[in-house]
C-alpha atoms as a PDB file:
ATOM      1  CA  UNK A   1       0.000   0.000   0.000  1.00  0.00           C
ATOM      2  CA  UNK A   2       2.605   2.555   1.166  1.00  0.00           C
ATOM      3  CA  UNK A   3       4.431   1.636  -2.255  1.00  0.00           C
ATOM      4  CA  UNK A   4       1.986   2.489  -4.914  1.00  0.00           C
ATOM      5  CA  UNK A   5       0.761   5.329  -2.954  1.00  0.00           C
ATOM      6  CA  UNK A   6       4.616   6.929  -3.640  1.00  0.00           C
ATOM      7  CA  UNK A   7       3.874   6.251  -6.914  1.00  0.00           C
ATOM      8  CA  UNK A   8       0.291   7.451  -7.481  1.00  0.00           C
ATOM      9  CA  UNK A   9       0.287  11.177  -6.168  1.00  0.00           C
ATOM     10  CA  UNK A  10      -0.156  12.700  -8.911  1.00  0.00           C
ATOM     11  CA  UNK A  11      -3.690  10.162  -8.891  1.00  0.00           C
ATOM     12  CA  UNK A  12      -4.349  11.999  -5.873  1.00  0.00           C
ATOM     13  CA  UNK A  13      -3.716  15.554  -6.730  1.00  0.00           C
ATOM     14  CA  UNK A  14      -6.099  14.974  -9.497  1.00  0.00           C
ATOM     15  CA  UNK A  15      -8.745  12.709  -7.555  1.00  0.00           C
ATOM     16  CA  UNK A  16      -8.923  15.978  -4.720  1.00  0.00           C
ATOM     17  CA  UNK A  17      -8.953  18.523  -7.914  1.00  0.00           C
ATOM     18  CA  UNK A  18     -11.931  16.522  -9.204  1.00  0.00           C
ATOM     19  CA  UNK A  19     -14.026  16.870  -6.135  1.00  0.00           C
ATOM     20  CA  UNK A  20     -12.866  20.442  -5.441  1.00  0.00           C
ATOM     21  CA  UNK A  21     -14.542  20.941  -9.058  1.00  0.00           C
ATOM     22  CA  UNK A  22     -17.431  18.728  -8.524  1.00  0.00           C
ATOM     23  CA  UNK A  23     -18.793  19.997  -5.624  1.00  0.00           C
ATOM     24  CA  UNK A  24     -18.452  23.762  -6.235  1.00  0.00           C
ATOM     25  CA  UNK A  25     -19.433  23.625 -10.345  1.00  0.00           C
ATOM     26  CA  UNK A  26     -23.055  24.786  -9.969  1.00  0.00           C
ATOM     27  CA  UNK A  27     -22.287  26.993  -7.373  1.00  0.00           C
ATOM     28  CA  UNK A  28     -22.616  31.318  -8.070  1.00  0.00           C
ATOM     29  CA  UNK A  29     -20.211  31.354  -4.781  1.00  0.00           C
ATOM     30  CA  UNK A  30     -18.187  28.008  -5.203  1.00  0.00           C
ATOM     31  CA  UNK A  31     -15.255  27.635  -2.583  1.00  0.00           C
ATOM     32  CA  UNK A  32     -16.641  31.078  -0.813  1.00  0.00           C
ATOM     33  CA  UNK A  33     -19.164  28.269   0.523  1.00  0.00           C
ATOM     34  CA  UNK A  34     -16.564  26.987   2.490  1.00  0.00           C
ATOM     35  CA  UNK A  35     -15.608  30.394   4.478  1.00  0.00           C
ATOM     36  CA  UNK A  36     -19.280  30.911   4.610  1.00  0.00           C
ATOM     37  CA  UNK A  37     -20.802  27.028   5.985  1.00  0.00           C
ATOM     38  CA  UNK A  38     -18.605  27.149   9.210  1.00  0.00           C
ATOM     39  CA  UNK A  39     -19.200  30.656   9.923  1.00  0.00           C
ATOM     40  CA  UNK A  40     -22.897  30.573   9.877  1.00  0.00           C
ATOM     41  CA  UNK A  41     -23.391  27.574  11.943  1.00  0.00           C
ATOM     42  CA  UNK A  42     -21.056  29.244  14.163  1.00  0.00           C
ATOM     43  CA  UNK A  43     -23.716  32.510  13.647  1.00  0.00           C
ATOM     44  CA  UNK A  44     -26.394  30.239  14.408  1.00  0.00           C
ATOM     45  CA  UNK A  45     -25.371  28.063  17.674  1.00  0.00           C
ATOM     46  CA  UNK A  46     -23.952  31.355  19.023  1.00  0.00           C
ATOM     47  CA  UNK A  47     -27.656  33.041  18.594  1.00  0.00           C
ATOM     48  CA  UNK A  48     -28.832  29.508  19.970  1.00  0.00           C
ATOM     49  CA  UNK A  49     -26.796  28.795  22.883  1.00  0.00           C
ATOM     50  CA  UNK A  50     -24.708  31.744  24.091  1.00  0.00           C
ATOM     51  CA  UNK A  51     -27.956  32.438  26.003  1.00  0.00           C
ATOM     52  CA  UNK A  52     -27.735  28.993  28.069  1.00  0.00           C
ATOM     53  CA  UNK A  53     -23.691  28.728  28.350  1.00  0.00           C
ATOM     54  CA  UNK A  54     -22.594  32.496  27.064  1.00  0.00           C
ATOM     55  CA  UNK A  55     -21.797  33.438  31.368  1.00  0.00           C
ATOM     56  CA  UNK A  56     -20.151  30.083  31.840  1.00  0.00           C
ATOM     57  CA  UNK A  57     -18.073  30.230  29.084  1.00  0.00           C
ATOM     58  CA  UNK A  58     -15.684  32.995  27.994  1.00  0.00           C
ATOM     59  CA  UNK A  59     -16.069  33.870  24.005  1.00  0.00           C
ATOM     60  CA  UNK A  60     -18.384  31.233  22.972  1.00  0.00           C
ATOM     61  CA  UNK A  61     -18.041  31.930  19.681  1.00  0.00           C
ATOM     62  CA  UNK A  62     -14.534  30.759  19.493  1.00  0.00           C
ATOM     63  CA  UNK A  63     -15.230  28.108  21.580  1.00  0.00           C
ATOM     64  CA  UNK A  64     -17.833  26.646  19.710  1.00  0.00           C
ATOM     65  CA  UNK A  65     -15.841  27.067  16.531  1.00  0.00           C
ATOM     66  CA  UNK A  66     -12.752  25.637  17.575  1.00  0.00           C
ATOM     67  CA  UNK A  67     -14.886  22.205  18.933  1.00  0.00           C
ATOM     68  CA  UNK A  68     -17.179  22.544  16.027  1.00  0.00           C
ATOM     69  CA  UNK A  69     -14.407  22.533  12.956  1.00  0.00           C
ATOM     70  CA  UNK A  70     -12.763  19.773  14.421  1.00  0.00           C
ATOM     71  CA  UNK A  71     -15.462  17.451  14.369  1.00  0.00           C
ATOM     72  CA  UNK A  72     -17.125  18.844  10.879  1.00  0.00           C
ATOM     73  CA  UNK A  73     -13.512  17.672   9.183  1.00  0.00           C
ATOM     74  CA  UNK A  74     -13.636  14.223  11.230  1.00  0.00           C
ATOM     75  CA  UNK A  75     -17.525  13.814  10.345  1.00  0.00           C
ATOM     76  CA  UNK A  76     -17.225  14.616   6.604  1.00  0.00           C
ATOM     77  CA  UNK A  77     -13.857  13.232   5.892  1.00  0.00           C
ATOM     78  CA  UNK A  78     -14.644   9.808   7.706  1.00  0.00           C
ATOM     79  CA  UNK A  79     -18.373   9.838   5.770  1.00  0.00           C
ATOM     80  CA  UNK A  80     -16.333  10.825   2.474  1.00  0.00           C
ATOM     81  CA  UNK A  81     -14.437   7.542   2.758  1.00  0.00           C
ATOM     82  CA  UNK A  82     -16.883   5.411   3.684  1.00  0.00           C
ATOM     83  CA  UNK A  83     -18.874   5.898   0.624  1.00  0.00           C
ATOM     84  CA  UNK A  84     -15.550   6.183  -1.792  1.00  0.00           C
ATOM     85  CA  UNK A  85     -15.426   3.029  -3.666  1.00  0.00           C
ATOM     86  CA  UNK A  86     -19.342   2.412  -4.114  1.00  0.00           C
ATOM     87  CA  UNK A  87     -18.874   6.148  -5.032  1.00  0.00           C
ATOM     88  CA  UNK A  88     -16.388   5.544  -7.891  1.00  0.00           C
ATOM     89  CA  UNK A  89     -17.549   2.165  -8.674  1.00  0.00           C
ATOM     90  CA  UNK A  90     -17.952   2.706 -12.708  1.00  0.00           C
ATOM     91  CA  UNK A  91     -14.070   4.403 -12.650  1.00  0.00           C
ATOM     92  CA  UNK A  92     -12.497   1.003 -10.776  1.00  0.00           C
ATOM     93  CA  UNK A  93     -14.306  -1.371 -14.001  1.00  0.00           C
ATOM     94  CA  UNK A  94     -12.705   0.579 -16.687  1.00  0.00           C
ATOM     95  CA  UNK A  95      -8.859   0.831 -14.998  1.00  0.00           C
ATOM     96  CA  UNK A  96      -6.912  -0.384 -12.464  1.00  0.00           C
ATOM     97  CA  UNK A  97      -6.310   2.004  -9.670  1.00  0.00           C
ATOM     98  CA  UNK A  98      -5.804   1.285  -5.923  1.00  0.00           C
ATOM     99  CA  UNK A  99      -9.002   0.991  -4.571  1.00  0.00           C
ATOM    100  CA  UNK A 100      -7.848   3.034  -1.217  1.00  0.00           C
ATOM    101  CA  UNK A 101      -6.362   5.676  -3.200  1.00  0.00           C
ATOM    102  CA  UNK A 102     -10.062   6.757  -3.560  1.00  0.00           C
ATOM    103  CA  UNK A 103     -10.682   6.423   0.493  1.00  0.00           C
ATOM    104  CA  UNK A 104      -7.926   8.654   0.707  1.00  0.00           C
ATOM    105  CA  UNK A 105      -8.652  11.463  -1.917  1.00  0.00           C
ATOM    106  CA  UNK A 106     -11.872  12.115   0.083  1.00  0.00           C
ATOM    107  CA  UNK A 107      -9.780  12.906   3.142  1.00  0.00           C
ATOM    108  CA  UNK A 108      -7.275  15.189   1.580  1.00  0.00           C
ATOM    109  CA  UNK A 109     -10.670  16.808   0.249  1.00  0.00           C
ATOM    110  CA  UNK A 110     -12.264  17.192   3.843  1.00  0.00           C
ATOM    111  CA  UNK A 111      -8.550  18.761   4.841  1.00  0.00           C
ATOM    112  CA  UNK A 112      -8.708  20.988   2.281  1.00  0.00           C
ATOM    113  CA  UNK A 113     -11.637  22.237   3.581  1.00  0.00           C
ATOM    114  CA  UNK A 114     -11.038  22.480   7.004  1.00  0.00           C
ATOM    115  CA  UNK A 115      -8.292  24.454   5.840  1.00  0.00           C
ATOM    116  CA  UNK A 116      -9.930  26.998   5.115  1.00  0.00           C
ATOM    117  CA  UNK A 117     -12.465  26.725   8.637  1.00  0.00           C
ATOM    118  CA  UNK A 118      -9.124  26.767  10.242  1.00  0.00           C
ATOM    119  CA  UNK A 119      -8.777  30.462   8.385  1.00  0.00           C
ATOM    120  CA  UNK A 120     -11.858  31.305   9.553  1.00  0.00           C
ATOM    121  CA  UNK A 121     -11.610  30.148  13.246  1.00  0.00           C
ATOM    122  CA  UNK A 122      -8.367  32.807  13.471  1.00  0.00           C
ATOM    123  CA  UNK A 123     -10.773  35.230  11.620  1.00  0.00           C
ATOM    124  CA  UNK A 124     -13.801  35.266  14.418  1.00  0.00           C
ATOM    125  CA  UNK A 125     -10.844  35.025  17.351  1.00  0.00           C
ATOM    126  CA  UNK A 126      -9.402  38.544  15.597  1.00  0.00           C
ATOM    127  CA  UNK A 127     -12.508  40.112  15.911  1.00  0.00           C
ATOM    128  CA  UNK A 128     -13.697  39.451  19.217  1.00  0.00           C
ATOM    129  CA  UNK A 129     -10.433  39.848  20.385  1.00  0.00           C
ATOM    130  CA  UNK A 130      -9.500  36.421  21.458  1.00  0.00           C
ATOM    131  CA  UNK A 131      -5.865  36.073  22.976  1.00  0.00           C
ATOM    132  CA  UNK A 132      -3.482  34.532  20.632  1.00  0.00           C
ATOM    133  CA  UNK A 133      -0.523  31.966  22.587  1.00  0.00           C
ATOM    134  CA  UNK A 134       2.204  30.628  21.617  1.00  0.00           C
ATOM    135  CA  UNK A 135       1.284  27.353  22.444  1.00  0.00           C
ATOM    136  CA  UNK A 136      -0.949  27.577  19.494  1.00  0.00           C
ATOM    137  CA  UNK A 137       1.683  25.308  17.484  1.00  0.00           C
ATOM    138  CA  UNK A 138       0.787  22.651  19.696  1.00  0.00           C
ATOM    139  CA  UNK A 139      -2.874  22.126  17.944  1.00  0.00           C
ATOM    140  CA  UNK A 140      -0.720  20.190  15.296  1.00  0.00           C
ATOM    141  CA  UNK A 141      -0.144  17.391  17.897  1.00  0.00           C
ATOM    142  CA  UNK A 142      -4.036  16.840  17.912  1.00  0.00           C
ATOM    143  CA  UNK A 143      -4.663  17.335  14.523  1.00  0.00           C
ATOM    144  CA  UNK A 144      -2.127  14.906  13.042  1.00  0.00           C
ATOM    145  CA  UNK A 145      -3.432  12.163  15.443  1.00  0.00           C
ATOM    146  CA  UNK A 146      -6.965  12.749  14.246  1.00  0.00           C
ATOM    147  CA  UNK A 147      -5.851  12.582  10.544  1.00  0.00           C
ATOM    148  CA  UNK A 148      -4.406   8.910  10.668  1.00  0.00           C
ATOM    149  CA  UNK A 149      -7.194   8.189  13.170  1.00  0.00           C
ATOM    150  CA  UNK A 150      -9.763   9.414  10.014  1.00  0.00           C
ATOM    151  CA  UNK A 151      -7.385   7.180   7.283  1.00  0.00           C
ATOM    152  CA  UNK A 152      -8.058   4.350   9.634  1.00  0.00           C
ATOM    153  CA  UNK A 153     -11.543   4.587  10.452  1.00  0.00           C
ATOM    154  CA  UNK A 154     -12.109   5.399   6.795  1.00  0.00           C
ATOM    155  CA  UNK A 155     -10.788   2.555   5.363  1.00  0.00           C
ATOM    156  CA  UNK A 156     -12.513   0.572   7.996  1.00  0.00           C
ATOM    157  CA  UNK A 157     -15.706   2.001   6.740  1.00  0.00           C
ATOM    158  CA  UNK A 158     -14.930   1.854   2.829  1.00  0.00           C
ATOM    159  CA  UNK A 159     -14.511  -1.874   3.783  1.00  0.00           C
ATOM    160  CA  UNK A 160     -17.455  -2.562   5.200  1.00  0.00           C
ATOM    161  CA  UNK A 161     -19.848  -0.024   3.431  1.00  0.00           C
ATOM    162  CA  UNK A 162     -19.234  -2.053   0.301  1.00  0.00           C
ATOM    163  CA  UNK A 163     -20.192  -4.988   1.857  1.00  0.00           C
ATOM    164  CA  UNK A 164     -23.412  -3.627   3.897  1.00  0.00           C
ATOM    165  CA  UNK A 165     -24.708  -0.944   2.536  1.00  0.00           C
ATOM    166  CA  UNK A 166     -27.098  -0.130   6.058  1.00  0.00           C
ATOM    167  CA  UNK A 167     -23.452   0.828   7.471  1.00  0.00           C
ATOM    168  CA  UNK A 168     -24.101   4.302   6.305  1.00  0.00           C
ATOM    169  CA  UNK A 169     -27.523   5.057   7.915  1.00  0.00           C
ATOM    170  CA  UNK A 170     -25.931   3.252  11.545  1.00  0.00           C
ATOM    171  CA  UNK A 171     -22.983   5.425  11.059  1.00  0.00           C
ATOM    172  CA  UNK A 172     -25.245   8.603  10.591  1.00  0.00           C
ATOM    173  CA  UNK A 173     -26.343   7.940  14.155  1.00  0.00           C
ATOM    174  CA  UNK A 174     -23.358   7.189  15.640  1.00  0.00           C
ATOM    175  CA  UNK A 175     -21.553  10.338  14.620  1.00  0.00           C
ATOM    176  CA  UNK A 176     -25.102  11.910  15.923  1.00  0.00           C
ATOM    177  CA  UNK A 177     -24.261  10.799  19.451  1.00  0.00           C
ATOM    178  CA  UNK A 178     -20.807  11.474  19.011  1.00  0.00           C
ATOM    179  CA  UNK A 179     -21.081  15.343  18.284  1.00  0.00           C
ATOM    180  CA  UNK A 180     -23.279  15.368  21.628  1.00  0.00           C
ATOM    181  CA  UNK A 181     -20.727  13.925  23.710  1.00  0.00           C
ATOM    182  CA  UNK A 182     -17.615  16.011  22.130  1.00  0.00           C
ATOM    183  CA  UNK A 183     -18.875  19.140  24.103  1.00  0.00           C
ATOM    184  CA  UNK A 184     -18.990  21.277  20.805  1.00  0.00           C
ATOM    185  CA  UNK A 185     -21.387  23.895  22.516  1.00  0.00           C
ATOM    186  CA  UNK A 186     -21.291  23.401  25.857  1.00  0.00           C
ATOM    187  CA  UNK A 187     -18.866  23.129  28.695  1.00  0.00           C
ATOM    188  CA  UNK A 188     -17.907  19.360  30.143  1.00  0.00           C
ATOM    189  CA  UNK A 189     -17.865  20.505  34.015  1.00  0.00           C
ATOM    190  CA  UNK A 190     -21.882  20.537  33.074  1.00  0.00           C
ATOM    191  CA  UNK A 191     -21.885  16.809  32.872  1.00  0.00           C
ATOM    192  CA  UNK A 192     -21.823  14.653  35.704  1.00  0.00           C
ATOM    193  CA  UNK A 193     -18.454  13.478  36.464  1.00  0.00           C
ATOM    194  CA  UNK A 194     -19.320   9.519  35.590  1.00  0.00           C
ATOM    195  CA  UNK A 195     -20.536  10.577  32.286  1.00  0.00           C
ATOM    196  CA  UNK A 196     -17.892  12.801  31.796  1.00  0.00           C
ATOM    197  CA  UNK A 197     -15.173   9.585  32.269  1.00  0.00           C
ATOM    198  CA  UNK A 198     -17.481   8.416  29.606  1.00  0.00           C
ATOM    199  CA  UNK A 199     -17.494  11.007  27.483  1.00  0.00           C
ATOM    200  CA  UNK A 200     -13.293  11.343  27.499  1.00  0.00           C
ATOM    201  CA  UNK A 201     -13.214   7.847  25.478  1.00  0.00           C
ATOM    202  CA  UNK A 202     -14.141   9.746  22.969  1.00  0.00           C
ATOM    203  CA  UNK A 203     -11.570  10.307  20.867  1.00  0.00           C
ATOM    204  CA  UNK A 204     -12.825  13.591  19.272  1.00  0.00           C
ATOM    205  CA  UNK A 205     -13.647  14.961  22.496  1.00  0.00           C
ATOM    206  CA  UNK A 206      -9.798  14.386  23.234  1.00  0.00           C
ATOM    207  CA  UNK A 207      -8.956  16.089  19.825  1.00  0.00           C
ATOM    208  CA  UNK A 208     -11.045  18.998  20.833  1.00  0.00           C
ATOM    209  CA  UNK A 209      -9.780  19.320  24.172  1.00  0.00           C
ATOM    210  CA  UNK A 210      -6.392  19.292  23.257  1.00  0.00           C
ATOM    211  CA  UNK A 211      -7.110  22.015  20.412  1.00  0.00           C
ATOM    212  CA  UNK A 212      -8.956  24.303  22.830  1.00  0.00           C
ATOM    213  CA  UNK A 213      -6.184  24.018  25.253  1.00  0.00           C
ATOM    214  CA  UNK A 214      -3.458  24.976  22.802  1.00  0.00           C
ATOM    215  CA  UNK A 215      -5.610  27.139  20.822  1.00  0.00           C
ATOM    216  CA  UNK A 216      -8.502  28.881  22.926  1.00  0.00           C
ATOM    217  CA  UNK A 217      -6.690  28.707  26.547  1.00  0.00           C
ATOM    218  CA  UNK A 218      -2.782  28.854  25.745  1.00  0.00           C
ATOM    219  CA  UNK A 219      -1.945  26.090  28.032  1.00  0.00           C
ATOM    220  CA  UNK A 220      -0.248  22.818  26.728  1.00  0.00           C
ATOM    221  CA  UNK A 221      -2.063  20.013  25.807  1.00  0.00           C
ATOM    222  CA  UNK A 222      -2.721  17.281  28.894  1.00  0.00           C
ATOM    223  CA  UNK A 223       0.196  14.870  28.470  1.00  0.00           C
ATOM    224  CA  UNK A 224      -2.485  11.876  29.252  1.00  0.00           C
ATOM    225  CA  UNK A 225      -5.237  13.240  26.858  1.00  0.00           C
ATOM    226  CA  UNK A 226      -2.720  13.227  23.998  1.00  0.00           C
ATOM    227  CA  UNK A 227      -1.319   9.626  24.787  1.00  0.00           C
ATOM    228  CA  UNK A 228      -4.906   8.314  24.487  1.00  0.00           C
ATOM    229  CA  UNK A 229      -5.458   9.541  21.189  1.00  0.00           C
ATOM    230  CA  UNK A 230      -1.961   8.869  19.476  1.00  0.00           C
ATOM    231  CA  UNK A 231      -2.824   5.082  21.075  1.00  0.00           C
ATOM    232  CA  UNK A 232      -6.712   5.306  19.334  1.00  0.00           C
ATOM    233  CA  UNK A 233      -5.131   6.421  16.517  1.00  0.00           C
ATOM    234  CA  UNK A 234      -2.573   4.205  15.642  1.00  0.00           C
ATOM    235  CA  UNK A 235      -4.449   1.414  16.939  1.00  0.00           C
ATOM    236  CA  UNK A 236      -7.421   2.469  14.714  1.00  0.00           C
ATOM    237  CA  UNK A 237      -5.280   3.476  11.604  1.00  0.00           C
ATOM    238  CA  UNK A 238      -3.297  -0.162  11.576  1.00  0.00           C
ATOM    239  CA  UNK A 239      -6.382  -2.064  11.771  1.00  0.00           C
ATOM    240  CA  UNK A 240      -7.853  -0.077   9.077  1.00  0.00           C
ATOM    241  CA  UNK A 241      -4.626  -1.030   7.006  1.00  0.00           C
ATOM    242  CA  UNK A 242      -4.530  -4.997   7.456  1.00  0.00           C
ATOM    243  CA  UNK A 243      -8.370  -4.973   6.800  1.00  0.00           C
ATOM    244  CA  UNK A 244      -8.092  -3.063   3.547  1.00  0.00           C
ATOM    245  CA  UNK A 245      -5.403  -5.059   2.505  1.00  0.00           C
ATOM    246  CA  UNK A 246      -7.006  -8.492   3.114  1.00  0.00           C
ATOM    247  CA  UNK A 247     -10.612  -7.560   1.084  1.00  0.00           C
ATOM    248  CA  UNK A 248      -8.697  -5.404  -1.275  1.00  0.00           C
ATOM    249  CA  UNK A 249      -9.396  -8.180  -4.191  1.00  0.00           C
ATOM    250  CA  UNK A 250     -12.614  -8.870  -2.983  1.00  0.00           C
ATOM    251  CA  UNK A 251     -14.071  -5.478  -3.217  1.00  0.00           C
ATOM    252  CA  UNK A 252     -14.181  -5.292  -7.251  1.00  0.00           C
ATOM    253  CA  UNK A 253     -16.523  -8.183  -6.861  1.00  0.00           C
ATOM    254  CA  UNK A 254     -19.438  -6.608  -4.731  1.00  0.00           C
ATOM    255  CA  UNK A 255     -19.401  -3.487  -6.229  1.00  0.00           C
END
């Protein structure tokens, strides 16, 4: 896998390129939508909740941002790859190309996008004058250990979605519960402390804590919190692997 994928990035440049183009051809905006999507919901959930948790938590807006960007890219990137190879099913009967090369476009897609959130998040923390820290360049720490967490999960998924088909709807309602216990838009010391031990197995809650802590509060990320996740990650990312790479044949045939 690691071989061919040195030797296919050019198939990737132009796999990303196509669904840049896709997804933004019929639009009088195009990739303005993605400075605009992020910064309404943000608009919205601020209107929404700042009422509830606005005196509990300092600048809501960037704190609902910074949680909510995070778990958009994880969400659509991990969704993106599940539905990949069904997705580009008449391409992979006409040529040969690596079947995860697909599972992998979508997520360099999702980063693209939350890219530009990313330049968005710094946008709404200049204007209502959010403190910028140094330890800012720790948020990389999170966000690489989310991105081979997503490559793992999303092979995982491209695996089994071609297989059973009812994976997607199941997911849809996982990820559900999972935005509500990653604290997007409201503060964990809310939560009773046994559901908040249950809560921090989440591993995108952990991504988003770490981020706010670097980002929004200028402290370094917990040493524990980050161990947790590089171990999820890996874990998840290595399974993901041997699993693609045993039904790799197999997949031409159910699709």
């Amino acid at each position: 896998m690691f071989d061919t994928f040195a030797e296919k990035r050019f198939l990737l440049k132009q796999l990303v390129k196509k669904d840049l183009t896709a997804k933004y051809k019929d639009s009088v905006l195009g990739i303005l939508w993605s400075f605009f999507n992020p910064l309404l919901i943000m608009l919205v959930f601020t209107a929404i909740f700042s009422m509830l948790f606005g005196r509990a938590i300092e600048n809501y807006p960037v704190y609902f941002l910074s949680g909510r960007i995070i778990f958009d890219f994880f969400n659509a990137s991990t969704k993106g790859a599940m539905g990949s190879i069904k997705r580009n099913a008449s391409l992979l009967k006409k040529i040969y190309v690596p079947k995860y090369m697909f599972s992998v476009s979508a997520v360099c897609y999702e980063f693209v996008n939350f890219l530009i959130s990313f330049v968005i998040l710094f946008g709404v923390m200049l204007i209502t004058g959010a403190q910028f820290y140094l330890t800012s360049i720790y948020a990389i720490l999170p966000i690489a250990l989310l991105v081979i967490l997503i490559f793992g999960l999303g092979l995982i998924l491209a695996v089994c979605n071609t297989y059973f088909s009812d994976i997607g709807y199941l997911y849809n309602v996982f990820t559900l519960v999972l935005m509500y216990s990653s604290a997007l838009f409201y503060p964990m010391e809310i939560v009773p402390g046994t559901v908040q031990k249950i809560f921090s197995l989440n591993p995108v809650y952990s991504a988003i804590s770490c981020f706010r802590e670097a980002v929004v509060y200028g402290v370094v990320p917990d040493f524990y919190t980050i161990a947790y996740l590089a171990a999820f990650a890996f874990t998840v990312f290595f399974i993901g692997i041997i699993l693609f790479n045993i039904y790799d044949k197999k997949l031409a045939l159910e699709i």
